[in-house]
N, C-alpha and C. Protein backbone atom coordinates (compact mmCIF):
# COMPACT_ATOMS: atom_id res chain seq x y z
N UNK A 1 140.18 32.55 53.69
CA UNK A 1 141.39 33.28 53.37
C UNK A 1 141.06 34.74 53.21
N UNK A 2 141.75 35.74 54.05
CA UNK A 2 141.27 37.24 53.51
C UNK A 2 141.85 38.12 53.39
N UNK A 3 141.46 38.50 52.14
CA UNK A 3 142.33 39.20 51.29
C UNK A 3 141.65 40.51 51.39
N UNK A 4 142.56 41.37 50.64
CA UNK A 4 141.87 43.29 50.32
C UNK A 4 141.15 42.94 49.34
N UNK A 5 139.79 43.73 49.32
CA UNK A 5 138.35 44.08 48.75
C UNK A 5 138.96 44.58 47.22
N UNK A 6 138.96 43.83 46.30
CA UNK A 6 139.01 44.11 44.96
C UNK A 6 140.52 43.47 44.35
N UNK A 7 141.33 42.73 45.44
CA UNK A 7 141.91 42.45 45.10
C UNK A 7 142.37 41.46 43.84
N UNK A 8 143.20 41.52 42.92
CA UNK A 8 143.06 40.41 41.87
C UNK A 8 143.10 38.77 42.56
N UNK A 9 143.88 38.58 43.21
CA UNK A 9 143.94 37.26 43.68
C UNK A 9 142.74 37.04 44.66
N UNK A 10 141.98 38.12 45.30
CA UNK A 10 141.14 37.46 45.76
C UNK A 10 139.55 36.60 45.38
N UNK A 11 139.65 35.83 46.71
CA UNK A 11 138.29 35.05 45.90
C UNK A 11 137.24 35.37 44.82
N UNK A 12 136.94 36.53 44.82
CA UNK A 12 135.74 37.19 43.99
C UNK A 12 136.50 37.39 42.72
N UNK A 13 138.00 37.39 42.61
CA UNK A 13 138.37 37.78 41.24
C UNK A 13 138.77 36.42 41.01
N UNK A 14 139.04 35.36 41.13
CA UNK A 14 139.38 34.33 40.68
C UNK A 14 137.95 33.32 40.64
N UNK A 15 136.87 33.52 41.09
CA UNK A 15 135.59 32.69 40.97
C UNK A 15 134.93 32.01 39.89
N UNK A 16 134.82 31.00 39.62
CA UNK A 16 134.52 30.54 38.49
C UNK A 16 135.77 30.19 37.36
N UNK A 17 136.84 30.26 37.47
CA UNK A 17 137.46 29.82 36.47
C UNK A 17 137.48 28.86 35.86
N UNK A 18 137.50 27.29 36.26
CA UNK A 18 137.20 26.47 35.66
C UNK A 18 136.05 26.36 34.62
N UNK A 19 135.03 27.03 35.44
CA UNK A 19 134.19 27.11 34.20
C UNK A 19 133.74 28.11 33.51
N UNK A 20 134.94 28.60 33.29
CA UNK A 20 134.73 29.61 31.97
C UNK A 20 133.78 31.08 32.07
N UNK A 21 133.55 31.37 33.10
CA UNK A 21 132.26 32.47 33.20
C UNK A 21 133.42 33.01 34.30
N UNK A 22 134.34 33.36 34.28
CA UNK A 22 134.62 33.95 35.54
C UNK A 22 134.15 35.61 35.82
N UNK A 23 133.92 36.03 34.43
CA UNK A 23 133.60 37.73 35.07
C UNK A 23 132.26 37.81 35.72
N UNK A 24 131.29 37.13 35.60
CA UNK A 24 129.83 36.72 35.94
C UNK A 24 130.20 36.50 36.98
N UNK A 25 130.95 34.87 37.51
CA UNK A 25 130.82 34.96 39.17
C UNK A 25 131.50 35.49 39.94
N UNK A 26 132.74 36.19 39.63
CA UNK A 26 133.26 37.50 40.15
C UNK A 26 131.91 38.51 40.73
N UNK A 27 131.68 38.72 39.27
CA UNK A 27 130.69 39.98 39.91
C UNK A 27 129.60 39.25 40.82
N UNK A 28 128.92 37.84 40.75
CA UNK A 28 127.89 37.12 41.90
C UNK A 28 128.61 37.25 43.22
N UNK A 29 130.05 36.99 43.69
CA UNK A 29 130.73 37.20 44.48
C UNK A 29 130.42 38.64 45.19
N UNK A 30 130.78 39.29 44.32
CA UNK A 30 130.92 40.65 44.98
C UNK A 30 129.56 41.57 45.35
N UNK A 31 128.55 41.05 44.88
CA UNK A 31 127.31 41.29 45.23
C UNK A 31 126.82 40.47 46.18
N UNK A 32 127.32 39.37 46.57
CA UNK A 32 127.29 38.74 48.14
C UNK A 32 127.80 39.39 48.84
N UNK A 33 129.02 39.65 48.84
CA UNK A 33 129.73 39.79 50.29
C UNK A 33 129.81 41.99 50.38
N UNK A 34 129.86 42.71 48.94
CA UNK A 34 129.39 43.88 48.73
C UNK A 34 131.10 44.27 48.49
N UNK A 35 132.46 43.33 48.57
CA UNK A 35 133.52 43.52 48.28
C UNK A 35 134.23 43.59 47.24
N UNK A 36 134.80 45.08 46.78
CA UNK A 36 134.96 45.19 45.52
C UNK A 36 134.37 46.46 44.88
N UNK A 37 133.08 46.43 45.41
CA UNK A 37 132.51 47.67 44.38
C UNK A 37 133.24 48.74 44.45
N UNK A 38 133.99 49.57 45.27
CA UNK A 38 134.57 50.71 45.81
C UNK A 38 135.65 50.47 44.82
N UNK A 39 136.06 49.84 44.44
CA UNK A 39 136.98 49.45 43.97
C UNK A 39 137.23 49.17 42.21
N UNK A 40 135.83 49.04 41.89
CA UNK A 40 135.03 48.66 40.42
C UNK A 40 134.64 50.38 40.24
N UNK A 41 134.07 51.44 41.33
CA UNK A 41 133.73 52.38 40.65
C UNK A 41 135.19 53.25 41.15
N UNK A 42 136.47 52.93 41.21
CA UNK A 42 137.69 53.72 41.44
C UNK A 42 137.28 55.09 42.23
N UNK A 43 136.93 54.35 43.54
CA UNK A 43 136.53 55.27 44.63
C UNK A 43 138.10 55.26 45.54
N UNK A 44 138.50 56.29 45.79
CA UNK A 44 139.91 57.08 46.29
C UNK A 44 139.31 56.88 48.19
N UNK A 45 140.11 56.77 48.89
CA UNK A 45 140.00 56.64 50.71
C UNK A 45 139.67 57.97 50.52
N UNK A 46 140.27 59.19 50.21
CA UNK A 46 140.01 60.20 50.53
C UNK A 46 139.04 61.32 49.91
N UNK A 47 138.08 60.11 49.15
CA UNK A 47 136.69 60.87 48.34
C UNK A 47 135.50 61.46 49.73
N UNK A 48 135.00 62.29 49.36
CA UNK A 48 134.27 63.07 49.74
C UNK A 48 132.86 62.63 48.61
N UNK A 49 131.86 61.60 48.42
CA UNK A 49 130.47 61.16 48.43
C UNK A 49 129.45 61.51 48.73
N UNK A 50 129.00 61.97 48.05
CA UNK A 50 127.30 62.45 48.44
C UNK A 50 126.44 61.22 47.40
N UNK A 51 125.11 60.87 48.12
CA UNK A 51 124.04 59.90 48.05
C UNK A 51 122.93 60.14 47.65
N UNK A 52 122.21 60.50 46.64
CA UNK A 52 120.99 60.79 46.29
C UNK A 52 120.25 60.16 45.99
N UNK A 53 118.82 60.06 46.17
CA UNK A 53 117.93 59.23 45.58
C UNK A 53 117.92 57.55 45.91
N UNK A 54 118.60 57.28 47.42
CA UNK A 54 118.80 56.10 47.77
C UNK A 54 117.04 55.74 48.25
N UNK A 55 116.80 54.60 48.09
CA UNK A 55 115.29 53.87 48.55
C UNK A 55 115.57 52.70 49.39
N UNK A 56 114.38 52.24 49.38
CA UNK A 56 114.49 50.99 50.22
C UNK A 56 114.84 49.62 49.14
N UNK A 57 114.54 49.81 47.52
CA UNK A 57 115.17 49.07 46.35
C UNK A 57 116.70 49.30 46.68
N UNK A 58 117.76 50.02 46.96
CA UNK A 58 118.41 49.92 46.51
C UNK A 58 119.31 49.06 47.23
N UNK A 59 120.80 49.23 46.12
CA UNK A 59 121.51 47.79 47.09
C UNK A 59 122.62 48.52 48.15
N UNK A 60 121.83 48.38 49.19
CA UNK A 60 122.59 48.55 50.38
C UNK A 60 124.47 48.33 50.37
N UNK A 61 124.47 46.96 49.56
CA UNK A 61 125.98 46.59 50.27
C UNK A 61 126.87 47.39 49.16
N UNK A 62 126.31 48.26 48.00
CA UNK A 62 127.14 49.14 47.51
C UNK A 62 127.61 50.49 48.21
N UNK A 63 126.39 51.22 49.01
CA UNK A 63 126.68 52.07 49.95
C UNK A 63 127.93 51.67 50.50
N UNK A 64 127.66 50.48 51.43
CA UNK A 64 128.14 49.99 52.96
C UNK A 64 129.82 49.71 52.34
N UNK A 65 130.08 49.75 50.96
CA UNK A 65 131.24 49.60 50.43
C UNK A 65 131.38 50.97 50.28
N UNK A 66 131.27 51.64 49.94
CA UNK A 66 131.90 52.66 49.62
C UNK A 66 132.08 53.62 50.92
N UNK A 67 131.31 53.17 52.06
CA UNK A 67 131.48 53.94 53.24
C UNK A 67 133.16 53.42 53.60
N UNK A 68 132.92 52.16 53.66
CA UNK A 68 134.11 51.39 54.03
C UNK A 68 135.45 51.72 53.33
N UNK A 69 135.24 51.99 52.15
CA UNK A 69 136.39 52.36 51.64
C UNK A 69 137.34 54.02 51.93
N UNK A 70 135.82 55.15 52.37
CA UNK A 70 136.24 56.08 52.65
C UNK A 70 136.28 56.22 54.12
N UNK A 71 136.12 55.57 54.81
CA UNK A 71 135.96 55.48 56.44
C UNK A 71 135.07 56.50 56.87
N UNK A 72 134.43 56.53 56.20
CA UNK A 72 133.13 58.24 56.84
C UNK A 72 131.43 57.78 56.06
N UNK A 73 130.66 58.15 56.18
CA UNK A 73 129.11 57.80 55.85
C UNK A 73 129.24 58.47 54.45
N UNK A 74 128.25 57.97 54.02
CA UNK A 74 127.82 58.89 52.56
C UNK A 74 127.31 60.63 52.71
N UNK A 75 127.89 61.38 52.12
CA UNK A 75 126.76 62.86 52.69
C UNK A 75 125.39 62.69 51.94
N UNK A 76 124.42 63.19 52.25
CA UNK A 76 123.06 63.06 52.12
C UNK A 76 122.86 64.41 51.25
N UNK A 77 121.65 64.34 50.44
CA UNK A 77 121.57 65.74 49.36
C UNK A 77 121.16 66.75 50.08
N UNK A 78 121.25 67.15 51.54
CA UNK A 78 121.49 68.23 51.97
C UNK A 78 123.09 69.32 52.35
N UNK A 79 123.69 68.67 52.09
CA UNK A 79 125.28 68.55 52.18
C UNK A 79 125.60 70.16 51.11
N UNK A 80 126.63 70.85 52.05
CA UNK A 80 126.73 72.13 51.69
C UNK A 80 128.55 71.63 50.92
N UNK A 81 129.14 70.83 51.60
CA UNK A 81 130.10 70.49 50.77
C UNK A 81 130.55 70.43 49.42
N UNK A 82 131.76 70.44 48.74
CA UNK A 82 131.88 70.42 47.89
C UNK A 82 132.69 68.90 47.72
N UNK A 83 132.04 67.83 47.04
CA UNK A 83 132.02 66.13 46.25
C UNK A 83 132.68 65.63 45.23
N UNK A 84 134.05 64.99 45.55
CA UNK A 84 134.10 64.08 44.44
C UNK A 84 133.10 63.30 43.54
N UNK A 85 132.32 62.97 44.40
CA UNK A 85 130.97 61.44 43.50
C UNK A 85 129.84 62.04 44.24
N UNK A 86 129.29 61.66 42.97
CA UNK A 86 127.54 61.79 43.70
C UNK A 86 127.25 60.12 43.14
N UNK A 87 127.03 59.46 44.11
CA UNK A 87 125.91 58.14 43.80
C UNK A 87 124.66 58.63 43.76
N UNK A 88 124.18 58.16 42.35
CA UNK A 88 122.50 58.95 42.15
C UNK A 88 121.87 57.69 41.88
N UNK A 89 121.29 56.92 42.56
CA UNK A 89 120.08 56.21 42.14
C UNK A 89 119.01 56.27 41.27
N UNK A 90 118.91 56.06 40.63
CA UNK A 90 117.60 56.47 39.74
C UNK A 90 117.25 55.38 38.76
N UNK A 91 115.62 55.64 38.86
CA UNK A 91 114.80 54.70 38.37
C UNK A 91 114.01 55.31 37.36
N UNK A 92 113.64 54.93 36.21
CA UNK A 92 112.57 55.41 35.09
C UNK A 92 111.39 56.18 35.67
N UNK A 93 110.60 55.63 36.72
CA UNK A 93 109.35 56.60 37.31
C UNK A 93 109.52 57.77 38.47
N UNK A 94 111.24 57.91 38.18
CA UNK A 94 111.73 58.65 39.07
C UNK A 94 111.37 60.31 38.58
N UNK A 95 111.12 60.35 37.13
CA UNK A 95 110.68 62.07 36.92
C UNK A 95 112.42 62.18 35.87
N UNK A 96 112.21 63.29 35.47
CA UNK A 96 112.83 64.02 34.37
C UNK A 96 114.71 63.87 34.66
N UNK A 97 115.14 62.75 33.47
CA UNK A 97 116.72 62.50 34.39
C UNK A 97 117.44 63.55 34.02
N UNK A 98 117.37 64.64 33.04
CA UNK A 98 118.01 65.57 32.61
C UNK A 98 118.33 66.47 34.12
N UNK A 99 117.06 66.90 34.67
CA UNK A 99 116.73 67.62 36.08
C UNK A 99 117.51 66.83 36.92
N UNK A 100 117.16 65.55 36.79
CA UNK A 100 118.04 64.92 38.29
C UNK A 100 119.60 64.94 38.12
N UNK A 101 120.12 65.01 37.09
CA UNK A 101 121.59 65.28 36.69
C UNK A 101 121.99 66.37 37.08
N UNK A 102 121.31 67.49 36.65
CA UNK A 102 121.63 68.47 36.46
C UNK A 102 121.69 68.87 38.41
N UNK A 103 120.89 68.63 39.20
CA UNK A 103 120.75 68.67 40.26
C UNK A 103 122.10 68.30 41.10
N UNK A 104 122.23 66.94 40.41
CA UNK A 104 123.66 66.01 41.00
C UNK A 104 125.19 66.92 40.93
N UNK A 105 124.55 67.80 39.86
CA UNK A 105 126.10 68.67 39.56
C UNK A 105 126.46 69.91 40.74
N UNK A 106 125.13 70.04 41.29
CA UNK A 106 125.14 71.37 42.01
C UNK A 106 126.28 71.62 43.37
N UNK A 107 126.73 70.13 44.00
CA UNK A 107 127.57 69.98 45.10
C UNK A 107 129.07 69.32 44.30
N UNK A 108 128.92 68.97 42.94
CA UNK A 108 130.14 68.15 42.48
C UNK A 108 131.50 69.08 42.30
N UNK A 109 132.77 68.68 42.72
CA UNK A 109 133.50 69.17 42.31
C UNK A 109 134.10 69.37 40.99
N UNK A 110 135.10 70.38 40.55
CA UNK A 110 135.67 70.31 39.06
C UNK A 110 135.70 69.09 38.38
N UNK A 111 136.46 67.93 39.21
CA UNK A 111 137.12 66.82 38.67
C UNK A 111 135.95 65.93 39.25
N UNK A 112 134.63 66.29 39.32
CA UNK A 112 134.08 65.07 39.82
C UNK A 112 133.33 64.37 38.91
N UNK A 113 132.91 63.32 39.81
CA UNK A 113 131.93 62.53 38.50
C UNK A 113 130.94 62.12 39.11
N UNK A 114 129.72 62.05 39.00
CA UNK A 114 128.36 61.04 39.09
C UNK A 114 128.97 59.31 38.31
N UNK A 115 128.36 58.75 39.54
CA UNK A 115 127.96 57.12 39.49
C UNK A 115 126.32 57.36 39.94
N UNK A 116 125.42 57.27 37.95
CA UNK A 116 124.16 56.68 38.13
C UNK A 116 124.19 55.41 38.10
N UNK A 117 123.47 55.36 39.13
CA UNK A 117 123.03 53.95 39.08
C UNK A 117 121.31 53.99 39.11
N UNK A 118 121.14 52.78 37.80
CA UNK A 118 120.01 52.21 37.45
C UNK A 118 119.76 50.92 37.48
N UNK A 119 118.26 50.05 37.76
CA UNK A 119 118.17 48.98 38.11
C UNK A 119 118.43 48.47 36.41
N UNK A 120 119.10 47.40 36.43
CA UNK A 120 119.42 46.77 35.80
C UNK A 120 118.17 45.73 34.32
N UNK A 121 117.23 45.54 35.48
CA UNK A 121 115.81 44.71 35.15
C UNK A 121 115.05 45.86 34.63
N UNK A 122 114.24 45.55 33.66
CA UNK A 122 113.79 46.59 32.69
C UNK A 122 112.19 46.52 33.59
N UNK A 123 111.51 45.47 34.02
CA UNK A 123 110.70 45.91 35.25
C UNK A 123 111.04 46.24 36.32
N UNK A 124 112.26 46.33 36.90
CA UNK A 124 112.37 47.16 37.93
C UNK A 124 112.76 48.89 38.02
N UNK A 125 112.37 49.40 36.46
CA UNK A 125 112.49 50.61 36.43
C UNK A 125 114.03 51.15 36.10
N UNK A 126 114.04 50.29 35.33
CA UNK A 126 115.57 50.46 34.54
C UNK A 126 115.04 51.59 33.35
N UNK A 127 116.61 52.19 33.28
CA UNK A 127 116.69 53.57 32.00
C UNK A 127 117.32 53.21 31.14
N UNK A 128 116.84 53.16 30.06
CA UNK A 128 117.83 52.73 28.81
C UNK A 128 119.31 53.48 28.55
N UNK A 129 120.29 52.71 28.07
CA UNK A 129 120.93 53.24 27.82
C UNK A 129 120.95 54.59 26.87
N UNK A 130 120.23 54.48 25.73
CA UNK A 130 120.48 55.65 25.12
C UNK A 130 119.61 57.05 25.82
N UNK A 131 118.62 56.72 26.83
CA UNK A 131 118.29 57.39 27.51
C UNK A 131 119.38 58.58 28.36
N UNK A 132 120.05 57.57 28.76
CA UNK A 132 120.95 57.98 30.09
C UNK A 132 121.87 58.83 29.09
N UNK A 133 122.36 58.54 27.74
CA UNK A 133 123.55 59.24 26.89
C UNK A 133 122.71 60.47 26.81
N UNK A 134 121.54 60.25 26.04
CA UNK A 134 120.63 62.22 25.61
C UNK A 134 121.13 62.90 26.81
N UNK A 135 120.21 62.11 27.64
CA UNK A 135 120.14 63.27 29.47
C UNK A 135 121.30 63.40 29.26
N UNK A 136 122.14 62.93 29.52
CA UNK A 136 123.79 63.16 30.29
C UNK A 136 124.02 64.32 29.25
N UNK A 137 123.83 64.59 27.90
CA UNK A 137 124.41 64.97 27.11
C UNK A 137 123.44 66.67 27.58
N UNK A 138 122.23 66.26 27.43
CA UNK A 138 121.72 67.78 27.75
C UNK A 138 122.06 68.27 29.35
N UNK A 139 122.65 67.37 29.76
CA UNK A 139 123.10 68.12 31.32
C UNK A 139 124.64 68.33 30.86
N UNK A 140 124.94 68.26 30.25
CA UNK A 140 126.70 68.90 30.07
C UNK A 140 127.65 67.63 30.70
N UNK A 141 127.06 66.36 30.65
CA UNK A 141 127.94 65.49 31.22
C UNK A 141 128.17 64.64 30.00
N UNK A 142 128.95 63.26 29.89
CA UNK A 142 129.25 62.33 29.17
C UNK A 142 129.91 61.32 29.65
N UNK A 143 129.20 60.14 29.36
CA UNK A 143 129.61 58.66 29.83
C UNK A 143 130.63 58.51 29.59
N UNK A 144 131.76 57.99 30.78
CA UNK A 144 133.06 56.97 30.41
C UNK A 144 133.23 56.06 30.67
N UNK A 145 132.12 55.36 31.38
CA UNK A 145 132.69 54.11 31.62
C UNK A 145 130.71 53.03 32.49
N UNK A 146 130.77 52.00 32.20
CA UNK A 146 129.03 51.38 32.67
C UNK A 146 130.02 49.72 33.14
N UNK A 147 129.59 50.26 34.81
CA UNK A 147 129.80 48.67 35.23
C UNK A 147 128.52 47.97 35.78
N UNK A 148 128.57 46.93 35.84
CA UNK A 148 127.20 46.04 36.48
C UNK A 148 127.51 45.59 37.98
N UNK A 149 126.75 46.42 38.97
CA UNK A 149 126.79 45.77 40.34
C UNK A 149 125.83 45.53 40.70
N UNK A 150 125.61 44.10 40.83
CA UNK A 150 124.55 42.84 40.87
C UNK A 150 123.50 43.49 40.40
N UNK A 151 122.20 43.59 40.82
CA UNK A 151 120.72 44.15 40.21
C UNK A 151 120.77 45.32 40.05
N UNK A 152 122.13 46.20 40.12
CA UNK A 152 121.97 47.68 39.29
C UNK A 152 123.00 47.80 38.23
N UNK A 153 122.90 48.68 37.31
CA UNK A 153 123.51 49.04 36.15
C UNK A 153 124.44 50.75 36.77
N UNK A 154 125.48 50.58 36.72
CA UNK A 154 126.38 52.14 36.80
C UNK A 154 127.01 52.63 35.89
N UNK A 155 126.73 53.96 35.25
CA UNK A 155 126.90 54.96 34.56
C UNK A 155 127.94 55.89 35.21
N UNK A 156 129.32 55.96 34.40
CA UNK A 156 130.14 57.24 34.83
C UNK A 156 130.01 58.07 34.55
N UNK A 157 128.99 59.06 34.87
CA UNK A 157 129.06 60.62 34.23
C UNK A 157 130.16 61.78 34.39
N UNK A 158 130.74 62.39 33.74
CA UNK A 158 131.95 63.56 34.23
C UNK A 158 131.35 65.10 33.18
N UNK A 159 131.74 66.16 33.47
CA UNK A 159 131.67 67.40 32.89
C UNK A 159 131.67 66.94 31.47
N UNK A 160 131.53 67.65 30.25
CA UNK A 160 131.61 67.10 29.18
C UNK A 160 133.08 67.59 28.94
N UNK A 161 134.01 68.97 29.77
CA UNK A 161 134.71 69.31 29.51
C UNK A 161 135.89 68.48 29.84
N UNK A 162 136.26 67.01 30.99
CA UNK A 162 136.83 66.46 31.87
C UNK A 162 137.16 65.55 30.64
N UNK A 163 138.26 65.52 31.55
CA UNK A 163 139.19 63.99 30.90
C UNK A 163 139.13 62.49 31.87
N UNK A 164 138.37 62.77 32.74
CA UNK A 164 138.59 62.07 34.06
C UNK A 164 137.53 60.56 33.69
């Protein structure tokens, strides 16, 4: 049956009900098929995305969603544009997150926001939460919102001045 990517009635939002875990296999759902995430980080068709710090760890089918949702590729951190979202990947042995924030801001627009994403698994180079609050805080940003897409953890960062 196929439905629109994040839809409530669709399969990934109704998964598991009977047994009681449905936000768990929702989200197992949507880290199969990669449908939804665009949709979990309230990504707009007409966002303008830049990609930083993507590896060969990371999870592909969050990209490949959010391309899909904007019909255009991710821009790459050479990008002279000016960005709704920066997707920033980042991992603990990645070096100083204050710097890598602060970096992420340099192409963002007024109203924009960073989606960090961190691995989730504390051996795979996951950042603590209160980590991610200091940094954010000494880069002039502040968390609104942390969703879980499958083996990564996402952080909404915005200006500290934004309501967004």
């Amino acid at each position: 049956m196929a439905m629109a990517p994040g839809s409530a009635s669709s399969p990934a939002g109704s998964a598991g009900g009977a047994q009681g875990n449905g936000a768990k296999d929702a989200q197992r759902a949507q880290s199969q098929n990669g449908h939804g995430w665009a949709d979990l980080l309230n990504i707009e068709s007409d966002s303008l995305i830049q990609e930083i710090g993507w590896d060969e760890d990371c999870d592909n089918s969050i990209s490949e969603a959010l391309e899909d949702a904007i019909g255009d590729a991710l821009l790459d951190i050479d990008t002279d544009e000016v960005v709704d979202v920066v997707l920033l990947w980042w991992r603990d042995e990645d070096g100083d997150l204050v710097d890598g924030l602060v970096d992420a801001t340099r192409s963002l627009g007024e109203d924009g926001r960073i989606w960090l994403m961190t691995p989730a698994k504390l051996d795979a180079g996951r950042v603590e939460p209160g980590v991610i609050a200091e940094s954010a805080q000494l880069a002039g940003l502040v968390q609104t919102k942390s969703e879980r897409l499958g083996d990564w953890q996402g952080a909404c960062l915005v200006s500290s001045g934004t309501k967004r």
